[in-house]
C-alpha atoms as a PDB file:
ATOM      1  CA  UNK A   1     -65.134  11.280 -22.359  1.00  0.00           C
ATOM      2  CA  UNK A   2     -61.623  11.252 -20.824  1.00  0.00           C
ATOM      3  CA  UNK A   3     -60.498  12.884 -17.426  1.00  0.00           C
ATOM      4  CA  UNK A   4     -58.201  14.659 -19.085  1.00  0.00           C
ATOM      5  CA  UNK A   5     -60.621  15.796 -22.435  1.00  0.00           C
ATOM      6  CA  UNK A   6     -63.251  17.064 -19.701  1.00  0.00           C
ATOM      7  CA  UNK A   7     -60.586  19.204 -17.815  1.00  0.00           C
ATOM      8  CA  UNK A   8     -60.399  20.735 -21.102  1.00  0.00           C
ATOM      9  CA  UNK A   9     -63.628  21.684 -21.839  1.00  0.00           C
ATOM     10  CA  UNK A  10     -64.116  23.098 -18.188  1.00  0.00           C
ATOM     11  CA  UNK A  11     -60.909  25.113 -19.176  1.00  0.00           C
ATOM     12  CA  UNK A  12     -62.967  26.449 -22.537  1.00  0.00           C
ATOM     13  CA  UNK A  13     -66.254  26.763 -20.616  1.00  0.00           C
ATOM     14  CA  UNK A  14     -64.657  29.131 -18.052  1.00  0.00           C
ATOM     15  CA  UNK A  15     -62.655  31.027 -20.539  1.00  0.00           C
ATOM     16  CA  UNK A  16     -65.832  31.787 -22.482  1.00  0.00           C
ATOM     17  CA  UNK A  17     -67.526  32.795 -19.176  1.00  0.00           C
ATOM     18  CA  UNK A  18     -64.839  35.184 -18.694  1.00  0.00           C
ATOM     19  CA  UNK A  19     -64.928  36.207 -22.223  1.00  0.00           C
ATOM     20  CA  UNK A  20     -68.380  37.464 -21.697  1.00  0.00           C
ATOM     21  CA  UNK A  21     -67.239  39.985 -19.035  1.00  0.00           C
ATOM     22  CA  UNK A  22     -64.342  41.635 -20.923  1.00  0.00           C
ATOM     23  CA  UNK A  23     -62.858  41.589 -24.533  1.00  0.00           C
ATOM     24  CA  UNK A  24     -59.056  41.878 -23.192  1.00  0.00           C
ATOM     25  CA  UNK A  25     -56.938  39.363 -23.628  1.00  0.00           C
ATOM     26  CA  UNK A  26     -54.532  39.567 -20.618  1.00  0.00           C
ATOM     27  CA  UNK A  27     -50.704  38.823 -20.959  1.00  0.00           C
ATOM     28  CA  UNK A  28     -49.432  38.448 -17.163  1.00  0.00           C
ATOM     29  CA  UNK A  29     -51.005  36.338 -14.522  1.00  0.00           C
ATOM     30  CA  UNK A  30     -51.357  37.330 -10.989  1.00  0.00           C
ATOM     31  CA  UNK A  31     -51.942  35.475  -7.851  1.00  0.00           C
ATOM     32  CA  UNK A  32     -52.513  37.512  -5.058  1.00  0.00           C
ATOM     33  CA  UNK A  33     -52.058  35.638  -1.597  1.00  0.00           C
ATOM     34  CA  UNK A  34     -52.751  36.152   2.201  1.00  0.00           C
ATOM     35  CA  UNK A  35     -52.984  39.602   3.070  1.00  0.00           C
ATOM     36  CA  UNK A  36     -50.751  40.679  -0.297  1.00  0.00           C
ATOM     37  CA  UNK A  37     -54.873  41.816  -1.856  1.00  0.00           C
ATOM     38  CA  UNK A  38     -53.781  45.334  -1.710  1.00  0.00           C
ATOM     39  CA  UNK A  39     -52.201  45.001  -5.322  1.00  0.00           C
ATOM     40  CA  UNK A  40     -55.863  44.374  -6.919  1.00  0.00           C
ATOM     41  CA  UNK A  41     -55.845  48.597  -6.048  1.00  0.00           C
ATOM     42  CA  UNK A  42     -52.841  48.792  -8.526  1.00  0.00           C
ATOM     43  CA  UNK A  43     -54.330  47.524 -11.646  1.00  0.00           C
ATOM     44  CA  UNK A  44     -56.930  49.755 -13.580  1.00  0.00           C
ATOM     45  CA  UNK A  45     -59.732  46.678 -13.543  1.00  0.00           C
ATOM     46  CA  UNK A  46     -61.797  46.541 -17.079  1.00  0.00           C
ATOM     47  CA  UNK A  47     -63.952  43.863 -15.216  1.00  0.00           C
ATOM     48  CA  UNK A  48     -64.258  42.116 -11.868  1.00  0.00           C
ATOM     49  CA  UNK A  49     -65.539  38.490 -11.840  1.00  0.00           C
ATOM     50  CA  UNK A  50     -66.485  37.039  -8.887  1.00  0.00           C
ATOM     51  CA  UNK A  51     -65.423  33.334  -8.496  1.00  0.00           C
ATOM     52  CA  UNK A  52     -69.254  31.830  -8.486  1.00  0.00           C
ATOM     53  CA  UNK A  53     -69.898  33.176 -11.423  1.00  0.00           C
ATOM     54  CA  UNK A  54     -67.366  31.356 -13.288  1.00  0.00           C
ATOM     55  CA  UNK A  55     -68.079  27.292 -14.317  1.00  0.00           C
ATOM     56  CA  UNK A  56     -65.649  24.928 -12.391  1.00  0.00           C
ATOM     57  CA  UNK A  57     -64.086  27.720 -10.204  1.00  0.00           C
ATOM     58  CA  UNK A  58     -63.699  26.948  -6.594  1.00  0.00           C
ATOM     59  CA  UNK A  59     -64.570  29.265  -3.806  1.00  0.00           C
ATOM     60  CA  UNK A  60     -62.476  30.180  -1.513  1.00  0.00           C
ATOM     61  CA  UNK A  61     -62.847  29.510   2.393  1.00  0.00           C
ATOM     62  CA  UNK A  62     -60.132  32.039   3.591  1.00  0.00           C
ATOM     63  CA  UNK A  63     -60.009  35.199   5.276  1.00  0.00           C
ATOM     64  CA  UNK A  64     -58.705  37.889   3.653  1.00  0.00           C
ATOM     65  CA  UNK A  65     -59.054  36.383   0.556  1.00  0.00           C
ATOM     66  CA  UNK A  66     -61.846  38.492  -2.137  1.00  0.00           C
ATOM     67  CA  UNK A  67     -63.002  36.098  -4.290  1.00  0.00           C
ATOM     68  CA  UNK A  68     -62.295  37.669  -7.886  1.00  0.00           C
ATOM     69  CA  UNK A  69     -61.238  37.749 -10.861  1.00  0.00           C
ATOM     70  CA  UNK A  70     -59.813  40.703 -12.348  1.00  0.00           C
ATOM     71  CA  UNK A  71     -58.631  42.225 -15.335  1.00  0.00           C
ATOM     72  CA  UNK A  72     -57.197  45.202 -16.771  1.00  0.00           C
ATOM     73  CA  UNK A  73     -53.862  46.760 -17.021  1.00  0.00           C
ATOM     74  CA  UNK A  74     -51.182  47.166 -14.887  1.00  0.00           C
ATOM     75  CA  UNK A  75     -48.124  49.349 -15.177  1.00  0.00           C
ATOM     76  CA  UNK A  76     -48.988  49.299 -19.428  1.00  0.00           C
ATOM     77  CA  UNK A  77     -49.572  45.559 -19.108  1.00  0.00           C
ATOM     78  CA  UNK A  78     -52.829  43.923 -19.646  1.00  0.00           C
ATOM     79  CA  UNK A  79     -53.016  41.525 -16.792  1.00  0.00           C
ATOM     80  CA  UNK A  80     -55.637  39.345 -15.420  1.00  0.00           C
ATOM     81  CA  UNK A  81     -55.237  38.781 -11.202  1.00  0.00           C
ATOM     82  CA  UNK A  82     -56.434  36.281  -8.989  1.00  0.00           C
ATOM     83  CA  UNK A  83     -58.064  38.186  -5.698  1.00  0.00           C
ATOM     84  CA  UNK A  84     -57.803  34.882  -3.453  1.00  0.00           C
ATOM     85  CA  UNK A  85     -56.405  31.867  -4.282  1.00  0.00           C
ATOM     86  CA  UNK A  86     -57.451  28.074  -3.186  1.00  0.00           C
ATOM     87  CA  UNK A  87     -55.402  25.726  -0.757  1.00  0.00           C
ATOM     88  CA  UNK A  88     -55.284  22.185  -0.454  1.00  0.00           C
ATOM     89  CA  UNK A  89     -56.370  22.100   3.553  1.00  0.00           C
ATOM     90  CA  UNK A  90     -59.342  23.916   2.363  1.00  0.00           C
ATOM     91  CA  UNK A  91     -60.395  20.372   1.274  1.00  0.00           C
ATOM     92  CA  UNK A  92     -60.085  20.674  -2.806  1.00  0.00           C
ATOM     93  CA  UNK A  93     -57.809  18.557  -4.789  1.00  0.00           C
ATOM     94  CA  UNK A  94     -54.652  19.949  -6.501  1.00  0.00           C
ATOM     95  CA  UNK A  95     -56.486  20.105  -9.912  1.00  0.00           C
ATOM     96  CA  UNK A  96     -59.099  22.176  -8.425  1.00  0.00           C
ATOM     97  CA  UNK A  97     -56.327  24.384  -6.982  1.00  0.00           C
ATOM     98  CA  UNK A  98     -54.445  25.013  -9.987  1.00  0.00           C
ATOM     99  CA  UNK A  99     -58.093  25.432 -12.330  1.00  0.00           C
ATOM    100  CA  UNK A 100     -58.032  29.132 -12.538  1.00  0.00           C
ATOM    101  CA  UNK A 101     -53.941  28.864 -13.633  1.00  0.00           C
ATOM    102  CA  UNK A 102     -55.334  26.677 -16.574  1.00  0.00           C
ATOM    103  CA  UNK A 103     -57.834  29.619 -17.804  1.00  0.00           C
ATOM    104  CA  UNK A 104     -55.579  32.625 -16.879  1.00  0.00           C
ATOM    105  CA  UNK A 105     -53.197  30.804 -19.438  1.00  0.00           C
ATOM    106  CA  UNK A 106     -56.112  30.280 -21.741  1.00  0.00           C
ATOM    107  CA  UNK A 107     -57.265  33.427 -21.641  1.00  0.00           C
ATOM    108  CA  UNK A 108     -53.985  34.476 -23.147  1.00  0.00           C
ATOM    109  CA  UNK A 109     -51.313  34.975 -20.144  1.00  0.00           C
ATOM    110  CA  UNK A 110     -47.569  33.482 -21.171  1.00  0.00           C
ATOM    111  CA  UNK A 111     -46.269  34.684 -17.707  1.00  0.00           C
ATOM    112  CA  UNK A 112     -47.837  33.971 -13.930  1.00  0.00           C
ATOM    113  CA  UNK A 113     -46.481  36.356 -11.201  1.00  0.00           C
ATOM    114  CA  UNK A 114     -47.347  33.940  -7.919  1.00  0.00           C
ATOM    115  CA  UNK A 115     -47.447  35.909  -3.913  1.00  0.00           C
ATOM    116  CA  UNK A 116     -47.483  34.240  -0.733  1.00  0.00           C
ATOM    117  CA  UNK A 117     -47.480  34.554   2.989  1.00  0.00           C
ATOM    118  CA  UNK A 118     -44.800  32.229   4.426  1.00  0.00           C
ATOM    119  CA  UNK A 119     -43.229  31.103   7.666  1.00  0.00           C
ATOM    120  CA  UNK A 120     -38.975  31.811   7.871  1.00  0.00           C
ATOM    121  CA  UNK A 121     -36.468  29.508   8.174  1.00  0.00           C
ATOM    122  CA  UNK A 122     -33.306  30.746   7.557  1.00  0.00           C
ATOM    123  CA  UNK A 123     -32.338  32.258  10.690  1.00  0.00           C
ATOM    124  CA  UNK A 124     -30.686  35.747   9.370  1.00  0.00           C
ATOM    125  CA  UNK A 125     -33.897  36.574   7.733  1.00  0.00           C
ATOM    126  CA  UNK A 126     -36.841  38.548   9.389  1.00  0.00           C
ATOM    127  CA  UNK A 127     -40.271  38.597   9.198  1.00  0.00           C
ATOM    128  CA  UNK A 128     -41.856  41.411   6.862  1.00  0.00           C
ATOM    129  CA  UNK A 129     -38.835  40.763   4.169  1.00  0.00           C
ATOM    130  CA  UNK A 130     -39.709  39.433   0.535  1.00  0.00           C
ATOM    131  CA  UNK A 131     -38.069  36.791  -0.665  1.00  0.00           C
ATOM    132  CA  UNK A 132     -38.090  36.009  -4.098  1.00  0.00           C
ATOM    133  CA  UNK A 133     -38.335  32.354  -4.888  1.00  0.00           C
ATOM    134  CA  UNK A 134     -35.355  30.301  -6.906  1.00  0.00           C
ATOM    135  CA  UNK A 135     -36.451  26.672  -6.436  1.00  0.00           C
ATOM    136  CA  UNK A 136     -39.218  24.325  -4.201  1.00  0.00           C
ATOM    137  CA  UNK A 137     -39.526  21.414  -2.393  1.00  0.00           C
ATOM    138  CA  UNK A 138     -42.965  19.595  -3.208  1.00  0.00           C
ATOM    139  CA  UNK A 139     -44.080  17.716  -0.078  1.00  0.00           C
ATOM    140  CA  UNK A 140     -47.811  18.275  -0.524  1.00  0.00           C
ATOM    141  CA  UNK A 141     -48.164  14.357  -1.161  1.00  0.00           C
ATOM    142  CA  UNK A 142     -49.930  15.039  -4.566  1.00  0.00           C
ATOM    143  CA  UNK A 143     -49.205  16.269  -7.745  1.00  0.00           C
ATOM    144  CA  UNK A 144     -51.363  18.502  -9.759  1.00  0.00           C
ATOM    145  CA  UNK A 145     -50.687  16.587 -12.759  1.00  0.00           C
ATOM    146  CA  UNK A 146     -51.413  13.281 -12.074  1.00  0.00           C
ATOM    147  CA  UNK A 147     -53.895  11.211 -14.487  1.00  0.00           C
ATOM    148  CA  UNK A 148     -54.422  11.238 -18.251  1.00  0.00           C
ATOM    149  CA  UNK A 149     -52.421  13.602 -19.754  1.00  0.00           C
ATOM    150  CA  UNK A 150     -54.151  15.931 -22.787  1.00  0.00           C
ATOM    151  CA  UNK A 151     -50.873  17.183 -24.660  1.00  0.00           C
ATOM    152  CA  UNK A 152     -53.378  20.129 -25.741  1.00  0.00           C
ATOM    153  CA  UNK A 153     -52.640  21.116 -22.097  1.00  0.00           C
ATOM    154  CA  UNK A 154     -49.120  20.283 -22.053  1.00  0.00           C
ATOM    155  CA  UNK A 155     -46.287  17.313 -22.180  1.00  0.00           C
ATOM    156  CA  UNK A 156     -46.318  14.346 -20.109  1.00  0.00           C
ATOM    157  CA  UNK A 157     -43.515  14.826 -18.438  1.00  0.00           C
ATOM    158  CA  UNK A 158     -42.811  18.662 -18.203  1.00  0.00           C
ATOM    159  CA  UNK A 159     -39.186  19.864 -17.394  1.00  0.00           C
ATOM    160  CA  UNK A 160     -38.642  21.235 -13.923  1.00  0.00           C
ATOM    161  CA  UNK A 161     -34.842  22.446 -13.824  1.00  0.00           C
ATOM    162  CA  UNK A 162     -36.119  25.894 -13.889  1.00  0.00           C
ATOM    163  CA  UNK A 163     -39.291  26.608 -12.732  1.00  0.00           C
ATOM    164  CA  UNK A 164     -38.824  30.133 -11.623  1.00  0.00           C
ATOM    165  CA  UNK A 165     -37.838  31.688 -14.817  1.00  0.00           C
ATOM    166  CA  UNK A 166     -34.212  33.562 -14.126  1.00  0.00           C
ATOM    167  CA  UNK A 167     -35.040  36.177 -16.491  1.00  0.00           C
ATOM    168  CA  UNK A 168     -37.688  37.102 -14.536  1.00  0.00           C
ATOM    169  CA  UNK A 169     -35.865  36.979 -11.621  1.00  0.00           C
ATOM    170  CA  UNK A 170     -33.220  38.648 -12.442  1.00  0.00           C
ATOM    171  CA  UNK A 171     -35.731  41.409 -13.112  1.00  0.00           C
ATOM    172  CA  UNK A 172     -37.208  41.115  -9.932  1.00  0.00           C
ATOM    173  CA  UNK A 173     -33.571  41.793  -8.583  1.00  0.00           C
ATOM    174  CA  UNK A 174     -33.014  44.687 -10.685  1.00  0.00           C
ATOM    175  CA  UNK A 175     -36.146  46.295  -9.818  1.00  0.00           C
ATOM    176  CA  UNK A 176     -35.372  45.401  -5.943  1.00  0.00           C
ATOM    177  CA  UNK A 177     -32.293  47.330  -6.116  1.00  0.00           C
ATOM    178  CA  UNK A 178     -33.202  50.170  -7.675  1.00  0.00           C
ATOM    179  CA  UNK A 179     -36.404  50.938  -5.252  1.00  0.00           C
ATOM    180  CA  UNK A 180     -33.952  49.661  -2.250  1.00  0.00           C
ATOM    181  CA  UNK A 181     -36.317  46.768  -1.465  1.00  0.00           C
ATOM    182  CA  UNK A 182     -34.691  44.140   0.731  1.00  0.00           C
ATOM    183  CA  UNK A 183     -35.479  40.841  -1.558  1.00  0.00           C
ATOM    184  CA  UNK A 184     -33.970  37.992  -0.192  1.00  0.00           C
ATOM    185  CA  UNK A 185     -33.740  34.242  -2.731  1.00  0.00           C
ATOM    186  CA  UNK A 186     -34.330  30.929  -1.422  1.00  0.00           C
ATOM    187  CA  UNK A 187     -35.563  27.971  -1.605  1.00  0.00           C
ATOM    188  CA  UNK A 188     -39.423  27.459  -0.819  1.00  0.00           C
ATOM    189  CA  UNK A 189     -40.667  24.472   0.986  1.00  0.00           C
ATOM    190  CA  UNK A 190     -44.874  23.284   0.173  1.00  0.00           C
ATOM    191  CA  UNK A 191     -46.448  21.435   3.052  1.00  0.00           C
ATOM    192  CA  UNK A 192     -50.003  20.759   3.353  1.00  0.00           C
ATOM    193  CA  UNK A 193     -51.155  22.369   6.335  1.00  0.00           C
ATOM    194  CA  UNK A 194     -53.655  23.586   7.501  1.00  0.00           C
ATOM    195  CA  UNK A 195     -51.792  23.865  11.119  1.00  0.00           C
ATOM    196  CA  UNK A 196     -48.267  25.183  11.089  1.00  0.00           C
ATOM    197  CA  UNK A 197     -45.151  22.746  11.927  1.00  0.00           C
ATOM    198  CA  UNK A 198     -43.910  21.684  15.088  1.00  0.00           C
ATOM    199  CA  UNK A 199     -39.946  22.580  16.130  1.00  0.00           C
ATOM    200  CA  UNK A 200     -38.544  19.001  15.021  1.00  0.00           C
ATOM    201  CA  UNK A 201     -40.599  19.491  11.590  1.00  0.00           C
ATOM    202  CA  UNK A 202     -39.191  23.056  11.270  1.00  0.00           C
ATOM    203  CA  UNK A 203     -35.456  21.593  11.931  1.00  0.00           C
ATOM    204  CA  UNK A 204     -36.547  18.744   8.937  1.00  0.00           C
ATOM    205  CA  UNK A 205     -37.589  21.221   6.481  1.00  0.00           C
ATOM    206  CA  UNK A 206     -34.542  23.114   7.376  1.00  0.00           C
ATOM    207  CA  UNK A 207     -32.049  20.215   7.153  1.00  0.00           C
ATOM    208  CA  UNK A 208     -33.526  19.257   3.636  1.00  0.00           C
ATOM    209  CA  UNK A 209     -32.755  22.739   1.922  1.00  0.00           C
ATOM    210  CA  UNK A 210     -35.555  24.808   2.879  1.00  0.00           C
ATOM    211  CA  UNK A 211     -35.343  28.765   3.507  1.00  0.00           C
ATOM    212  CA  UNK A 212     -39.163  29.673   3.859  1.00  0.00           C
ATOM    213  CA  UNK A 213     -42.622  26.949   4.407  1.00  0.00           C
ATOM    214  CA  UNK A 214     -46.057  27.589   3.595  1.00  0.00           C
ATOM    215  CA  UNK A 215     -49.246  25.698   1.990  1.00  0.00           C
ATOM    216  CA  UNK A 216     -49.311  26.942  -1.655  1.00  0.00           C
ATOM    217  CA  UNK A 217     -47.822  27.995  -5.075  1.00  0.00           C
ATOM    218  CA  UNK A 218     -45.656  25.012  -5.559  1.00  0.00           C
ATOM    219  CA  UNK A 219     -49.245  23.385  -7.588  1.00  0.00           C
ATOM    220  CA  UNK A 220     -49.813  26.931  -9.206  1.00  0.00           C
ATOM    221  CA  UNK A 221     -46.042  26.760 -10.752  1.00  0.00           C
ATOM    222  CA  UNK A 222     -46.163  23.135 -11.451  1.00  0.00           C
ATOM    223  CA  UNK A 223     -48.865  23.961 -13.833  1.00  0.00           C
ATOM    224  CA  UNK A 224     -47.916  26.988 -15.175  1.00  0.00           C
ATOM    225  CA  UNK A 225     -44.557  24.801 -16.312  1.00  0.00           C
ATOM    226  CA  UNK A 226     -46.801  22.495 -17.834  1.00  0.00           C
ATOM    227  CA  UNK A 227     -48.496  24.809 -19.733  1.00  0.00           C
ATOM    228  CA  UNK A 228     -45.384  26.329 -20.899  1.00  0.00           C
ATOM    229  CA  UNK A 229     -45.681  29.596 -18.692  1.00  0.00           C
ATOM    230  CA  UNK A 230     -42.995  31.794 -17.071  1.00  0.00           C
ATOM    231  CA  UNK A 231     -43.435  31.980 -13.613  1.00  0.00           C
ATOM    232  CA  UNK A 232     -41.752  34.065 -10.950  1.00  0.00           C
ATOM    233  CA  UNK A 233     -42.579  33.700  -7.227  1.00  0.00           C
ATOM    234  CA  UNK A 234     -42.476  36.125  -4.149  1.00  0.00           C
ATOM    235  CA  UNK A 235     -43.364  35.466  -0.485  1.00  0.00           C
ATOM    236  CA  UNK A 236     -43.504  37.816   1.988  1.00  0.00           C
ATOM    237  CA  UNK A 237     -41.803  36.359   5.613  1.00  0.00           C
ATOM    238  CA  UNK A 238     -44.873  36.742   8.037  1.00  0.00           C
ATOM    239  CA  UNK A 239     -43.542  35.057  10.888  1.00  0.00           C
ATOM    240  CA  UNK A 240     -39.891  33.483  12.242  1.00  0.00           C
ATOM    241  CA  UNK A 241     -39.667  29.546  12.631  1.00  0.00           C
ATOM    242  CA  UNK A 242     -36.750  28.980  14.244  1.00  0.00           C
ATOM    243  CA  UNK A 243     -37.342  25.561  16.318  1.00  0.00           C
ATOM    244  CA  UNK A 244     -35.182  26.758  19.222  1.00  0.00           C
ATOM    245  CA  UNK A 245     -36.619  30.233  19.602  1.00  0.00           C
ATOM    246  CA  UNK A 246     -40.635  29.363  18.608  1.00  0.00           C
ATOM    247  CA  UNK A 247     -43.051  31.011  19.636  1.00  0.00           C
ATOM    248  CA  UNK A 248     -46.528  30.494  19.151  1.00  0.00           C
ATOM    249  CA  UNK A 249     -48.881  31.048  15.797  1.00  0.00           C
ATOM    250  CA  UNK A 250     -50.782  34.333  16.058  1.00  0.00           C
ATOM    251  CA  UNK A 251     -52.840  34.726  13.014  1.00  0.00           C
ATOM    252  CA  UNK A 252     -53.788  38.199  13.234  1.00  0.00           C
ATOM    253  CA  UNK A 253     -50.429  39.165  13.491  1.00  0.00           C
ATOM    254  CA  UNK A 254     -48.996  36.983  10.516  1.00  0.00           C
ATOM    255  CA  UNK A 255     -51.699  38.983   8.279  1.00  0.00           C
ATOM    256  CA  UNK A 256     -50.548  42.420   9.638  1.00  0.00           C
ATOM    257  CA  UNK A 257     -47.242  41.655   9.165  1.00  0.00           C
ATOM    258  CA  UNK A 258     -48.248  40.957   5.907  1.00  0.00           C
ATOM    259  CA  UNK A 259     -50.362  43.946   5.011  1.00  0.00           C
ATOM    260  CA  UNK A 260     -47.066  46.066   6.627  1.00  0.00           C
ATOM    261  CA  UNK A 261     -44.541  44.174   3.956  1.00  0.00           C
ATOM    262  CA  UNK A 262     -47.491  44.944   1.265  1.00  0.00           C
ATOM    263  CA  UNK A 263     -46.433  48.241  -0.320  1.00  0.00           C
ATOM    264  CA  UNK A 264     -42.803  47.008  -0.930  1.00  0.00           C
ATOM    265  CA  UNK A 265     -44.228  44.097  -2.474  1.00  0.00           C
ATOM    266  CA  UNK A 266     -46.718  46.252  -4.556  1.00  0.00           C
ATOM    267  CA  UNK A 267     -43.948  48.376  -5.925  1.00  0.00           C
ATOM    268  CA  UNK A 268     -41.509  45.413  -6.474  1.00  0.00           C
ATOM    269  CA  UNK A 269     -44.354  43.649  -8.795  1.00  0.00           C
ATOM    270  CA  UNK A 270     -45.177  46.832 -10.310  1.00  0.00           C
ATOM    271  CA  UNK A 271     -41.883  47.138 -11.689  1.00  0.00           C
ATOM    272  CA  UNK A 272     -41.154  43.768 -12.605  1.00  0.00           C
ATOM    273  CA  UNK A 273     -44.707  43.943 -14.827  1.00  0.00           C
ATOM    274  CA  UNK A 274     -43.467  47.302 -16.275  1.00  0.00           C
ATOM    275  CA  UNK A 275     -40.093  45.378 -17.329  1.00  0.00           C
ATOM    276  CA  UNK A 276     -41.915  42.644 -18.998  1.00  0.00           C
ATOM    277  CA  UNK A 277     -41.174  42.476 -22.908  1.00  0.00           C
END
């Protein structure tokens, strides 16, 4: 049996264990990030799945992050939504990380909405703001598709000129404007954490073509574009890193900021899931 044959019978295996919970087949794939769980109340849930329960999911080690997986429907779409997600620094490998993108697709989603927390770089943009991602930097020092490739799962070498679909985003715009959401675009940068960056690493990222940092979604997309899925991305700007003006991580704060930022965020995916075709 082949790496890349055994991936996908953990795939089937946890689709089926899904399966057993709830008959709907979901068309939209959520990830719902630090602090951002407030959506899960959104979405009329047909079944909640807790992580443990389903073969070859992780578990995740963060605070603030549920544990779940659920499904049901969301502004008229049936969606299935990720209530905590899974970080490299947490110890797992990127194909661990990006397992539950795998069975959301298998279970039938064609699109993956992805939310994040992230630090800001671009200096006329504030914390609580969304920013709605147009590119990424990878500089995890892994890729999530590295090994035998099973073209059941997807090509060899997947095309990445557009890996934040601009239909969707232009949606995401659209639906900004009309609910007078301030939604900034940039360009997000994927480090590995788990300790934020000092000044000279902020002025690297910076100097590179970064607007926003943070520890996730860059595997999550990677794999959604190699299984063929539209993805659009949003982070919400918890906390200002600007090397000559830094001040000190406060975690407690960089979750409130991003509970305060949640109900714009809410409303902003809510429409862009009731735009979907």
């Amino acid at each position: 049996m082949t790496v890349a044959a055994s991936l996908y019978e953990r795939i089937e295996a946890a689709t089926d264990a899904v399966r057993d919970s709830v008959a709907l087949q979901p068309e939209v794939g959520i990830i719902l990030g630090t602090g951002l769980g407030g959506l899960a109340d959104q979405i009329t849930t047909e079944a909640s799945v807790p992580y443990e329960t389903i073969p070859g999911f992780p578990l995740s080690t963060v605070e603030s992050h549920a544990g779940r997986l659920l499904l049901g429907r969301l502004a008229g779409k049936r969606v299935v939504a990720m209530q905590g997600r899974f970080h490299r620094y947490e110890g797992y490998g990127l194909d661990a990380v990006t397992f539950p993108v795998r069975v959301m697709h298998a279970l039938g989603a064609r699109v993956l909405i992805v939310s994040n927390a992230c630090g800001g770089m671009n200096p006329l943009w504030k914390p609580g703001e969304l920013v709605l991602l147009s590119d990424h930097i990878n500089l995890l020092g892994d890729n999530p598709l590295i090994g035998l490739n099973d073209e059941r799962l997807g090509p060899r070498f997947p095309d990445m000129s557009a890996p934040y679909d601009p239909e969707l985003r232009a949606i995401a715009r659209a639906v900004a404007l009309e609910l007078g959401i301030t939604l900034r675009e940039g360009v997000y940068v994927a480090v590995p954490g788990p300790n934020l960056e000092t000044r000279a690493e902020y002025r690297m990222l910076r100097n590179i073509g970064a607007d926003v940092v943070g520890m996730s979604t860059v595997p999550e997309v990677i794999v959604a574009a190699h299984a063929g899925m539209r993805a659009v991305g949003i982070s919400i700007i918890t906390d200002q890193c600007l090397p000559d003006a830094l001040e000190a991580a406060d975690l407690a704060r960089i979750i409130d900021t991003a509970r305060r930022a949640e109900p714009s965020l809410t409303r902003l995916v809510h429409g862009l899931v009731e735009r979907l075709h």
